[in-house]
Protein backbone atom coordinates (compact mmCIF):
# COMPACT_ATOMS: atom_id res chain seq x y z
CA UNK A 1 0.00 0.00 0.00
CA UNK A 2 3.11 2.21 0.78
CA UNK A 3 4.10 1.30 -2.66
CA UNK A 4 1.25 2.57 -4.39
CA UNK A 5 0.87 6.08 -2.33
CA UNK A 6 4.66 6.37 -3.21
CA UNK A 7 3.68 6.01 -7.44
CA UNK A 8 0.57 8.17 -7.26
CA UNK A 9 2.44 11.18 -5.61
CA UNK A 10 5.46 10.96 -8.21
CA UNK A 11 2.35 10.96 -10.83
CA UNK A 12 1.21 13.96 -9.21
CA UNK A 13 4.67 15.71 -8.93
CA UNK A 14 5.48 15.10 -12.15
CA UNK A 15 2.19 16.43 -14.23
CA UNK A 16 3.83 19.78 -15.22
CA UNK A 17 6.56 17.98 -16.93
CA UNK A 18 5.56 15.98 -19.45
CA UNK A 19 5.97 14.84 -23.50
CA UNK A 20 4.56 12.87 -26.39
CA UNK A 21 6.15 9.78 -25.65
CA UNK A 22 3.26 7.30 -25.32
CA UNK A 23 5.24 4.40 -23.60
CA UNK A 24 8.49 3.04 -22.71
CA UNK A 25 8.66 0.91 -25.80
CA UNK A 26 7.45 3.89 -27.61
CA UNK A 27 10.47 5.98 -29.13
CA UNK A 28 8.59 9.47 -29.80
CA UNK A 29 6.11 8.97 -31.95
CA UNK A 30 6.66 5.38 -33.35
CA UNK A 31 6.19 2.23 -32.22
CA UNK A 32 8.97 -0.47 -31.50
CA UNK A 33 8.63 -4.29 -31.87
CA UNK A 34 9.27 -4.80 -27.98
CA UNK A 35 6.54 -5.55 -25.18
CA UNK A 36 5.92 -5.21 -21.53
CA UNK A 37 6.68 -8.13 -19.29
CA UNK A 38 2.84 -9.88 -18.35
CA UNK A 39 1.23 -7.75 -15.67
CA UNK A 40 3.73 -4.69 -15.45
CA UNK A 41 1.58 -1.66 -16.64
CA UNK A 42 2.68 2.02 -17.22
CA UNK A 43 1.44 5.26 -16.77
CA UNK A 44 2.79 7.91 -19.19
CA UNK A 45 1.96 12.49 -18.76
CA UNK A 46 3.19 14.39 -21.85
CA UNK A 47 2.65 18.17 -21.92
CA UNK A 48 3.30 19.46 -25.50
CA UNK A 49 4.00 23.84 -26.08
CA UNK A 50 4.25 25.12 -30.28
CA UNK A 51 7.40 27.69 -31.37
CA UNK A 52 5.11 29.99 -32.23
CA UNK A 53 1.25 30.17 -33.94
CA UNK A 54 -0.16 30.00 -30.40
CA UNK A 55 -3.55 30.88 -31.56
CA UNK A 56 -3.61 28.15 -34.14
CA UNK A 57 -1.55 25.74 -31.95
CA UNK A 58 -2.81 25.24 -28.70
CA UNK A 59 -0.66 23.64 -25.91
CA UNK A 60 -1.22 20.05 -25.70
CA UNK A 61 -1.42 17.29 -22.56
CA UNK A 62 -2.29 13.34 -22.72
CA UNK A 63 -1.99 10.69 -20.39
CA UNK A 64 -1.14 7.02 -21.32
CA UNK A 65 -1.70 3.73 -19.71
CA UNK A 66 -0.02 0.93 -21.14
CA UNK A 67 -0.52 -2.77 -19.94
CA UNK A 68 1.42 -6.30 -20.71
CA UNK A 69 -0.38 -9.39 -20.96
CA UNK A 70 1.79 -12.92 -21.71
CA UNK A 71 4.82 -10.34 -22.38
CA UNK A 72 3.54 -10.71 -26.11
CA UNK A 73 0.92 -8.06 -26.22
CA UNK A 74 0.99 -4.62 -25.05
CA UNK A 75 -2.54 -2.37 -24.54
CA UNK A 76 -2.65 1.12 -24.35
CA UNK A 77 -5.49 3.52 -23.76
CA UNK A 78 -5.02 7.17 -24.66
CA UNK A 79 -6.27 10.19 -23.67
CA UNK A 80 -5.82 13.40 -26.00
CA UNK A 81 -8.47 15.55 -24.66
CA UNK A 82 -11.46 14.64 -22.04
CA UNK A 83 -13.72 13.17 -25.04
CA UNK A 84 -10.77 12.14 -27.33
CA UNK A 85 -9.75 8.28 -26.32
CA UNK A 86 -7.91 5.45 -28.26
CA UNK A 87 -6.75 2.02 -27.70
CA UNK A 88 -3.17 0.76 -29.20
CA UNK A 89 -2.65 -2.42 -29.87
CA UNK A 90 0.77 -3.95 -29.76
CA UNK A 91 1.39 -7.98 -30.49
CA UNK A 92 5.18 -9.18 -30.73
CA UNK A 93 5.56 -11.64 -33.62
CA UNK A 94 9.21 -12.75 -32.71
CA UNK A 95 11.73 -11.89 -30.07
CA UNK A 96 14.56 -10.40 -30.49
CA UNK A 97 17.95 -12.84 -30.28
CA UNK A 98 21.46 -12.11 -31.64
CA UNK A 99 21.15 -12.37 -34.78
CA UNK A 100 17.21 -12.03 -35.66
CA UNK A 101 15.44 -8.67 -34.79
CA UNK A 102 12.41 -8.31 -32.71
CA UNK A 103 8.97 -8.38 -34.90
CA UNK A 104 5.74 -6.81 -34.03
CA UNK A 105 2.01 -5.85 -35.76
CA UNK A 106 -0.09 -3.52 -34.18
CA UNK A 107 -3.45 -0.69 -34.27
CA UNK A 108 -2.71 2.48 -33.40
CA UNK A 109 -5.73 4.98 -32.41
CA UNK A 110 -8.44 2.43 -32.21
CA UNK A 111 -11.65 4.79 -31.57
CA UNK A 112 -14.92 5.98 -32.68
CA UNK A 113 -13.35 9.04 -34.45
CA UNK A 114 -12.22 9.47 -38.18
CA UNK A 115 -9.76 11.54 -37.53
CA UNK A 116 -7.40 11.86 -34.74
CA UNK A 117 -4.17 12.89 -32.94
CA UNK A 118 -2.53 14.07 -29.51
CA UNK A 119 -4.61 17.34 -30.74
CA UNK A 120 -8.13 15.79 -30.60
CA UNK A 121 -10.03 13.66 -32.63
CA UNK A 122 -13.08 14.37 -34.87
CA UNK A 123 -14.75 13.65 -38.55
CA UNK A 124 -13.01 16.07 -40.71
CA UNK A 125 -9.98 16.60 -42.00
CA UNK A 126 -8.71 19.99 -40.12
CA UNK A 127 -9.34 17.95 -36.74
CA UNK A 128 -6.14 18.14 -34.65
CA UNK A 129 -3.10 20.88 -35.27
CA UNK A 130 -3.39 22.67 -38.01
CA UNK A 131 -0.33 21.17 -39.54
CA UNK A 132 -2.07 17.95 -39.91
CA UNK A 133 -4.61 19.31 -42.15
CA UNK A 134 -3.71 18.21 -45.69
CA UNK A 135 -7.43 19.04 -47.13
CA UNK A 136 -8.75 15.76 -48.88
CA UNK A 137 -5.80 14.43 -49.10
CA UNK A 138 -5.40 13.39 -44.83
CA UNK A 139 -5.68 9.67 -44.23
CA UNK A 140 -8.03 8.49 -42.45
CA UNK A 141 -6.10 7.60 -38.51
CA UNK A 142 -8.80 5.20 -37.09
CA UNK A 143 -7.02 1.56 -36.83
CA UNK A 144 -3.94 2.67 -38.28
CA UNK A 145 -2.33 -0.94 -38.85
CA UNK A 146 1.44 -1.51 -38.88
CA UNK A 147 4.21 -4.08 -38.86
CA UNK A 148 7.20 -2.67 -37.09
CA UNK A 149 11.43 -4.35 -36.77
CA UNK A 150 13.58 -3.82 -34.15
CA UNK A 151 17.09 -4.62 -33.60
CA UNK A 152 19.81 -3.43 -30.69
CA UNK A 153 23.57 -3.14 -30.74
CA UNK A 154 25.43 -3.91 -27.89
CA UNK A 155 23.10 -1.79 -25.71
CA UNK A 156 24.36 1.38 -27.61
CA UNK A 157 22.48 1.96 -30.67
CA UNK A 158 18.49 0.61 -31.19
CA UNK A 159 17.56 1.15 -34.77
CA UNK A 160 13.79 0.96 -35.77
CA UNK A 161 12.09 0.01 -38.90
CA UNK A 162 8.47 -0.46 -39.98
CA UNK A 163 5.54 0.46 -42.74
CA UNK A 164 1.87 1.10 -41.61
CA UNK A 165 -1.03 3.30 -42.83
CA UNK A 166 -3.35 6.01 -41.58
CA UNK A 167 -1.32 8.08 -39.12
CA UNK A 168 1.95 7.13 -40.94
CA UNK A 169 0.81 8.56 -44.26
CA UNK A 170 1.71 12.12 -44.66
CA UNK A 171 0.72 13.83 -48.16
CA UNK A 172 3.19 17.08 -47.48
CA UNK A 173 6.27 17.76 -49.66
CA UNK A 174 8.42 16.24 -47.93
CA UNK A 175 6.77 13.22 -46.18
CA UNK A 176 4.99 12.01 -49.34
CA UNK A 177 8.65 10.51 -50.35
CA UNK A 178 8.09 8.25 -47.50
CA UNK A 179 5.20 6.17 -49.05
CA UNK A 180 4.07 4.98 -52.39
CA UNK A 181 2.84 8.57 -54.17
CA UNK A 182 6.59 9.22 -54.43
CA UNK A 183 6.86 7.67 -57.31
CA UNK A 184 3.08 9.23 -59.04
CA UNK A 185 3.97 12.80 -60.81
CA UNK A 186 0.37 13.92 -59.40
CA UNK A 187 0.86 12.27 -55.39
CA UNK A 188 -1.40 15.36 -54.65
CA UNK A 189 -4.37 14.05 -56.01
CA UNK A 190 -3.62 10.40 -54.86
CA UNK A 191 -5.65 8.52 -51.99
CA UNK A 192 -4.02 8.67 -49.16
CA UNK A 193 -6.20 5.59 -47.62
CA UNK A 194 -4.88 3.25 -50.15
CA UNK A 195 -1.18 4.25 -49.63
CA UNK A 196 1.54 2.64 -46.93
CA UNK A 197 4.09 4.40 -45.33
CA UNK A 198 7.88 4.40 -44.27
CA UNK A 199 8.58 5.20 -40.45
CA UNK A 200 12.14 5.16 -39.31
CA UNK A 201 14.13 5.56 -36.08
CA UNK A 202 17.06 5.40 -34.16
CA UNK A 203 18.59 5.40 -30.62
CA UNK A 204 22.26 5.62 -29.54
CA UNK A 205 23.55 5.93 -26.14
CA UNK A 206 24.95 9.01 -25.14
CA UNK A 207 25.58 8.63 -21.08
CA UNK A 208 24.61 5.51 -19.16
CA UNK A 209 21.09 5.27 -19.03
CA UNK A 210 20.42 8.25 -22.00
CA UNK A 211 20.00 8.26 -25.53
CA UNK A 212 19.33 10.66 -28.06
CA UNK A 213 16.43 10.14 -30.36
CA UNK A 214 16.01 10.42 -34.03
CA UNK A 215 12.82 9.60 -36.16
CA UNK A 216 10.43 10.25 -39.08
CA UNK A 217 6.65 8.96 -37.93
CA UNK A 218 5.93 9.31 -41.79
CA UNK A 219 4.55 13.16 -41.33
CA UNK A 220 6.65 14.25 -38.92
CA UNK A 221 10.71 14.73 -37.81
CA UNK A 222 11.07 14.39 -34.47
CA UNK A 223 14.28 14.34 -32.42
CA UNK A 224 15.28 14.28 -28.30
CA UNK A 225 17.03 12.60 -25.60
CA UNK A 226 15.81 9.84 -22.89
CA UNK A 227 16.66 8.45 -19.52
CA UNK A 228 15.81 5.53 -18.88
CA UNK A 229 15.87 4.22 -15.10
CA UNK A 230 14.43 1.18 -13.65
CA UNK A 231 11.25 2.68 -12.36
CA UNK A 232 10.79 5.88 -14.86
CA UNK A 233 11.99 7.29 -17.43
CA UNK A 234 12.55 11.23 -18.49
CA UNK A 235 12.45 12.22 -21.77
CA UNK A 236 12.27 15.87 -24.00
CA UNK A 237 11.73 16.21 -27.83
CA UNK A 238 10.89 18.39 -30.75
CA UNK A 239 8.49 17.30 -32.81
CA UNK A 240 6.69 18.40 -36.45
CA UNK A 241 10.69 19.69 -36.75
CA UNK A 242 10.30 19.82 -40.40
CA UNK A 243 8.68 23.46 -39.75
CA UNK A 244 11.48 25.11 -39.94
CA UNK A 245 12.36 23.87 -44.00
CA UNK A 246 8.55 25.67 -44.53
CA UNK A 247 8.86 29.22 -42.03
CA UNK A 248 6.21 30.90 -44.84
CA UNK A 249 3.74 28.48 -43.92
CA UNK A 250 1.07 29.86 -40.77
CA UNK A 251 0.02 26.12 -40.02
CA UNK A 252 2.95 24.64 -39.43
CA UNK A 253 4.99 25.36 -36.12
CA UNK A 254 7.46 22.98 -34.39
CA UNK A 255 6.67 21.87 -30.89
CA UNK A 256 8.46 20.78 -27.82
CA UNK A 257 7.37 17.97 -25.44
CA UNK A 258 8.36 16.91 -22.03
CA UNK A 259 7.67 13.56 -20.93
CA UNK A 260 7.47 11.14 -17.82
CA UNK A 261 6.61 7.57 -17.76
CA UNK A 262 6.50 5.29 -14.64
CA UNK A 263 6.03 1.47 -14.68
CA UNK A 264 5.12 -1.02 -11.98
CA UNK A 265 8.10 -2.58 -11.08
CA UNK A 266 8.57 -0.99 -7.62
CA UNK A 267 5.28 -2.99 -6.82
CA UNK A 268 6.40 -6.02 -7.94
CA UNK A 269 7.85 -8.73 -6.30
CA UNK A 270 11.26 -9.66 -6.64
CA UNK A 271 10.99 -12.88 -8.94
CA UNK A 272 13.78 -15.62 -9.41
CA UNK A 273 16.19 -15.25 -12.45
CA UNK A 274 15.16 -17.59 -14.95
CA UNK A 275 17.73 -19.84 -15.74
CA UNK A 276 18.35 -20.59 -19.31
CA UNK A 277 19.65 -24.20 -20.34
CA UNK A 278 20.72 -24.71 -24.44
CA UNK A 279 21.62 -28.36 -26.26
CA UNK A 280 24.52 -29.47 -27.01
CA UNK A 281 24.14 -32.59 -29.81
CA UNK A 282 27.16 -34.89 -30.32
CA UNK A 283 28.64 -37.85 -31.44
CA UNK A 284 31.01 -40.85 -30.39
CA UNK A 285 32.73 -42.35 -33.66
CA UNK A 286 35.37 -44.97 -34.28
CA UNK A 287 38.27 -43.17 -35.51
CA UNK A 288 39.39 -45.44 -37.58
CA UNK A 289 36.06 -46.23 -39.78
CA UNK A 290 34.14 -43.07 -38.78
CA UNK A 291 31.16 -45.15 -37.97
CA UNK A 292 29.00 -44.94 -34.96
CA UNK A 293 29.68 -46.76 -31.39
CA UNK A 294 26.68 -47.66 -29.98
CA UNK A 295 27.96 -48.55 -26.61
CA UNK A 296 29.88 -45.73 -26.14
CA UNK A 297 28.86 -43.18 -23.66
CA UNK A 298 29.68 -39.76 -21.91
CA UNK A 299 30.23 -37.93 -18.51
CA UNK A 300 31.34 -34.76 -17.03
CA UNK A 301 34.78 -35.73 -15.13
CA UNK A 302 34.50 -32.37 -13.04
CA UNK A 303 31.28 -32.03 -11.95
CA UNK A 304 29.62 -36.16 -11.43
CA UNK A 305 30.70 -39.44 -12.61
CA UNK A 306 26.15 -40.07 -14.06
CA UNK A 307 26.95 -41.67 -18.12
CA UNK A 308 25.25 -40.50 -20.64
CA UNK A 309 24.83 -43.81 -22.96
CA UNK A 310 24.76 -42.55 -26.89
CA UNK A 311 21.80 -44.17 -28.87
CA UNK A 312 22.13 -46.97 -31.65
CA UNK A 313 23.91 -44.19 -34.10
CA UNK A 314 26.38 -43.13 -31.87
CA UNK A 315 24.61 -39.88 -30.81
CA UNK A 316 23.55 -37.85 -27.56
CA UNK A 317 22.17 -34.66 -26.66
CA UNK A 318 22.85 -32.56 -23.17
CA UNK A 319 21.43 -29.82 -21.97
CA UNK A 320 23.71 -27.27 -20.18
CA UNK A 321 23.69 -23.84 -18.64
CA UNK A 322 26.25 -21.14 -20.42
CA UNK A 323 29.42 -21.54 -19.52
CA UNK A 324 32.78 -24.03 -19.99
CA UNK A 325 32.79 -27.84 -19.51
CA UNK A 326 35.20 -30.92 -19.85
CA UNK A 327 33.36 -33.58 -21.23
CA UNK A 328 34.51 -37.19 -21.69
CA UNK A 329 33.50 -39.39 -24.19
CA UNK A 330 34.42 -43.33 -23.84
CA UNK A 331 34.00 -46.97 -25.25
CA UNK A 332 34.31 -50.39 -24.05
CA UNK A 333 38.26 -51.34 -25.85
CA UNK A 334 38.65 -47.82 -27.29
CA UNK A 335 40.97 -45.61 -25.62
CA UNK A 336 38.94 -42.57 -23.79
CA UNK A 337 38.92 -38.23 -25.32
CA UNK A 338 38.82 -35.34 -23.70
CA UNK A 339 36.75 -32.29 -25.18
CA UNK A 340 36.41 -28.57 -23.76
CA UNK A 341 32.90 -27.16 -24.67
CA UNK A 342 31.74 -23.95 -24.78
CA UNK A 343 28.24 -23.66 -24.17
CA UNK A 344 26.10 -20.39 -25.51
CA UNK A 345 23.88 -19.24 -28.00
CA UNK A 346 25.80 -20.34 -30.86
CA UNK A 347 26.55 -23.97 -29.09
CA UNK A 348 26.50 -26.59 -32.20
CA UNK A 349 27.79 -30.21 -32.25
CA UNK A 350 30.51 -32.27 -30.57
CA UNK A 351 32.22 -35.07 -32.12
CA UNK A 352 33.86 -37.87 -30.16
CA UNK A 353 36.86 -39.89 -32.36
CA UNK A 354 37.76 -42.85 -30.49
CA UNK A 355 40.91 -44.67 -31.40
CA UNK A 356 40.42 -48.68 -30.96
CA UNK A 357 42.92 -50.33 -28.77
CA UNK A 358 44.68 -53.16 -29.93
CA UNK A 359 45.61 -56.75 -28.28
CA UNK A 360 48.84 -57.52 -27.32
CA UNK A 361 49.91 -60.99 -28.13
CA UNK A 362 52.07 -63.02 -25.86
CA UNK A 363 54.08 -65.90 -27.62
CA UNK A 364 54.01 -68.88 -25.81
CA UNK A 365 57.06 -70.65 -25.36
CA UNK A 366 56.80 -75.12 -25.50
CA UNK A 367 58.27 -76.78 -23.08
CA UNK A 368 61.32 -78.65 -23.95
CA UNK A 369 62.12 -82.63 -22.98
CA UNK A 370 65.55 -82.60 -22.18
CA UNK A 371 67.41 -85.03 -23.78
CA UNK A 372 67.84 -88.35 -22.58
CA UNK A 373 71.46 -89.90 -23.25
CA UNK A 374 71.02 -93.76 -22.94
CA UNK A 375 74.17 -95.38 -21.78
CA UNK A 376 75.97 -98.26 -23.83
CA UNK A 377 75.86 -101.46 -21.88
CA UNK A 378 79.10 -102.59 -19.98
CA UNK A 379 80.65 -105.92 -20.74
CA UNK A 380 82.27 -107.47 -18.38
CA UNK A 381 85.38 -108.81 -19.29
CA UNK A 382 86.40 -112.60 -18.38
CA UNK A 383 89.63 -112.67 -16.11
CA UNK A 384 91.43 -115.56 -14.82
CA UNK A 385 91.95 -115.78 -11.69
CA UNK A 386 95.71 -115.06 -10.79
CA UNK A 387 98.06 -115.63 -7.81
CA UNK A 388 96.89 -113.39 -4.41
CA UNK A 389 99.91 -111.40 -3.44
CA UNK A 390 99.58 -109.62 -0.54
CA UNK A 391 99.99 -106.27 -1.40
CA UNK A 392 99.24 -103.37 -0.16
CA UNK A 393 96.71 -100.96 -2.88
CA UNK A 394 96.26 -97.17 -2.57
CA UNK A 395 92.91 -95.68 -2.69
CA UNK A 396 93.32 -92.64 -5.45
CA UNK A 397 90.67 -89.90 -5.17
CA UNK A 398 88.87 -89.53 -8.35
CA UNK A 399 86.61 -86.68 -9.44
CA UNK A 400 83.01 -87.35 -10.09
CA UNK A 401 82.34 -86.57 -14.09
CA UNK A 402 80.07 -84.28 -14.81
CA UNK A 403 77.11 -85.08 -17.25
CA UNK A 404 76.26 -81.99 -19.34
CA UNK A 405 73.30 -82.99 -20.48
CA UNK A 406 72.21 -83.09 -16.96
CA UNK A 407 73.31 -80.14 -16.23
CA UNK A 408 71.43 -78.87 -19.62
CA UNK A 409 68.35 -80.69 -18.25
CA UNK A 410 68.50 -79.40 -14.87
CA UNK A 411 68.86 -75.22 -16.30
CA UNK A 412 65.23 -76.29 -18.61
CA UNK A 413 63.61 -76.91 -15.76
CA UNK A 414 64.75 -74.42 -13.55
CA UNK A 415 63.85 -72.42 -16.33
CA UNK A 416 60.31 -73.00 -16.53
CA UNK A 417 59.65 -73.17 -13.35
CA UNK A 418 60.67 -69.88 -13.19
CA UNK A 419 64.33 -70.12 -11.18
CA UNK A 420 66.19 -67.79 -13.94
CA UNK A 421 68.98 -67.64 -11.05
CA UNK A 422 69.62 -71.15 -10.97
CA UNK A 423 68.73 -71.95 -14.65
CA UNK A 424 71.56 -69.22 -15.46
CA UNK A 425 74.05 -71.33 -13.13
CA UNK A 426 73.25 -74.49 -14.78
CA UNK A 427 73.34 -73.00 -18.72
CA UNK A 428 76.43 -71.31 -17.47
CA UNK A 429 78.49 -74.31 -16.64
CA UNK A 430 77.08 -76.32 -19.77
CA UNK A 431 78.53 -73.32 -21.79
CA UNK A 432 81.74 -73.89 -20.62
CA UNK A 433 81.83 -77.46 -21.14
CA UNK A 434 80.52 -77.25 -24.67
CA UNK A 435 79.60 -73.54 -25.84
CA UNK A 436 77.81 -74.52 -29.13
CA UNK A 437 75.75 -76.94 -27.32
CA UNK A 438 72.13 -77.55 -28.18
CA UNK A 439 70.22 -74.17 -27.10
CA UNK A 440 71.96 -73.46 -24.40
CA UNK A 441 72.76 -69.79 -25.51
CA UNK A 442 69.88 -68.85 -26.30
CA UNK A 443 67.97 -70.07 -22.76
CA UNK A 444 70.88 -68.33 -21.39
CA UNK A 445 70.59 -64.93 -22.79
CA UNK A 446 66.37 -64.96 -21.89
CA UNK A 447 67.11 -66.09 -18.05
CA UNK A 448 69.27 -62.99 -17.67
CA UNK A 449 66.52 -60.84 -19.11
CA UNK A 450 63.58 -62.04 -17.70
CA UNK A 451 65.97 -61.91 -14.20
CA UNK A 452 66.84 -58.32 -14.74
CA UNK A 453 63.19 -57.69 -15.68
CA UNK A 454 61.96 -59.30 -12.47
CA UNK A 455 64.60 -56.77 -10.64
CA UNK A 456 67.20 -59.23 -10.07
């Protein structure tokens, strides 16, 4: 309730100071393609004063109210004079992104009268200021339809483009370039109710928060400069400026506008930032073949370990807030990637190539019989028996002889049992005995390898 005393006595303050701006998404005179967010309304005081002519150009006040529904359609009633009253209607077609403009269609000056304007309304043609009085050839401003662009920079310059008919058809020297009769050698005697014309306008940001203004309404130049401010917004403006290219002319006289607008934001209640979320497609493909892998799947390594399985072709699709990932595509026997994505606006496709991994073969190595040496039987020799002497016989010590094939034998199966330390001993000494004997180099040089691999 505090809230709404508060808006009412700025309204009241603020009377004396106002222009011919209609609305915030109004530039001067002209509409723009944008809308008011559903359920924030605004209330709009212009107070309008002519150059000079005072006694054909009157001062001028209205009052706007301008309401958003579904922040697609904005409705505006108008009041010119105490029985002069319109309704605007506003629709927006598309919203403006990065790259495509903002679209809207609209009425302006919806009402019982034939002819009117911020001057007054009525059913002939010198209703209004006197400098909208082109005899018989004034269109008619009742349900003046029109199809309106607009596209910002950057926040610093808002251009405006659209075409419409009744109140944006003006039959004077210079306006009439700004519809069809331009190109008719007699435009003066044309029908202005079957013509369409040109409006045109531009903003570009001069402080924070101000902008000068620049536009033709298709009769009229107009120029100023706007603040804008979260609550309000202050703006000042000549309009009908192309008076001073005709100063012989008694009807036509430039005029100067002050303007206030307030909207109902201060009322509102603070709502949560909507969070946006945009796609990201992608891909998992074997490097190698470039064909899908259906079993392959993704995750994000810094923020959770959940998979994200592809589908049959190899494809997935995530949806992320803006900002910078890591994301990790992988495959069962394909070796795992690493991507950085960048997720905005223009966010487009990933593709995964995984590289296959390949299996190592071991050679297996056959055990080896060692070789058996059969002995040649011993025959005994016959001996006769001789005389017994008593003597006495030395024992000599003899060394035991030393089968190498044993010895051979003994470093294979060392060997594969895994004793490289004793296989080495055993190949060792048959190398001495016989170097060129059977294998034995070869077993020799892979004990002392697999040894030194084991850390021995």
């Amino acid at each position: 309730m505090k809230k709404l005393l508060l808006l009412l006595f700025v309204l009241i303050l603020i009377i004396p100071l106002q222009g011919e701006f209609q609305s915030d998404n109004v530039y001067i005179d002209i509409p723009s393609a944008n809308v008011l967010p559903n359920g924030r309304f605004e209330i709009s005081i212009s107070a309008g004063f002519p150059t000079d002519n005072t006694i054909l150009n009157k001062p001028d006040y209205d009052i706007y109210f301008t309401y958003g529904l579904l922040s697609k359609l904005d409705i505006r009633l108008s009041m010119f004079t105490l029985s002069d009253w319109v309704i605007d209607l506003n629709y927006n077609i598309v919203n403006e992104t990065k790259n495509v403009p903002a679209l809207a269609v609209g009425l302006f000056d919806v009402t019982y009268r034939k002819y009117i304007s911020s001057g007054g309304g009525g059913s002939e043609t010198n209703t209004g200021f006197p400098d909208e009085n082109y005899g018989d050839q004034r269109a008619i401003e009742n349900a003046s339809l029109y199809f309106v662009m607009t596209k910002s920079f950057s926040d610093i310059i808002k251009f405006n483009l659209g075409i419409g008919r009744g109140r944006f058809i003006g039959m004077s020297g210079i306006s009439h370039y700004f519809n069809y009769s331009a190109f008719s050698n007699d435009w003066r005697n044309a029908d202005p109710n079957m013509l369409l014309g040109f409006f045109i306008g531009g903003m570009i940001r001069l402080f924070p928060k101000t902008y000068f203004i620049a536009e033709f309404d298709g009769r009229d130049a107009n120029a100023g400069i706007r603040y804008f401010n979260k609550y309000f917004s202050i703006g000042l403006a000549g309009t009908h400026l192309e008076a001073y290219t005709a100063p012989d002319n008694p009807q036509i006289s430039a005029r100067y506008y002050a303007n206030i607008t307030v909207n109902s934001s201060m009322l509102e209640k603070p709502q949560k930032p909507i969070i946006r979320y945009f796609t990201l497609n992608g891909k998992i493909l074997d490097r190698a073949t470039m064909k899908p892998i259906a079993d392959g799947y993704v995750f994000l390594p810094d923020i959770s370990e959940n998979k994200y399985k592809v589908d049959e072709y190899g494809r997935f699709k995530l949806k992320f807030r803006k900002g910078e990932y890591w994301l990790k595509g992988l495959a069962p026997g394909y070796y795992w990637q690493k991507q950085k994505i960048i997720v905005d606006e223009n966010t487009g496709e990933i593709t995964f190539l995984l590289k296959k991994k390949v299996k190592k073969v071991k050679k297996i190595i056959k055990k080896q019989e060692p070789e058996i040496i059969k002995k040649a039987p011993v025959v005994k020799k016959k001996t006769i028996p001789a005389v017994k002497k008593k003597t006495t016989i030395k024992k000599k010590k003899t060394t035991p002889k030393v089968s190498i094939s044993k010895l051979y034998a003994e470093g294979m199966k060392a060997y594969l049992k895994g004793d490289y330390k004793r296989a080495i001993n055993r190949f060792a000494k048959v190398k001495r005995i016989n170097p060129n004997y059977k294998n034995v180099q070869k077993y020799y040089r892979q004990a002392k390898r697999r040894l030194k691999a084991l850390g021995g």
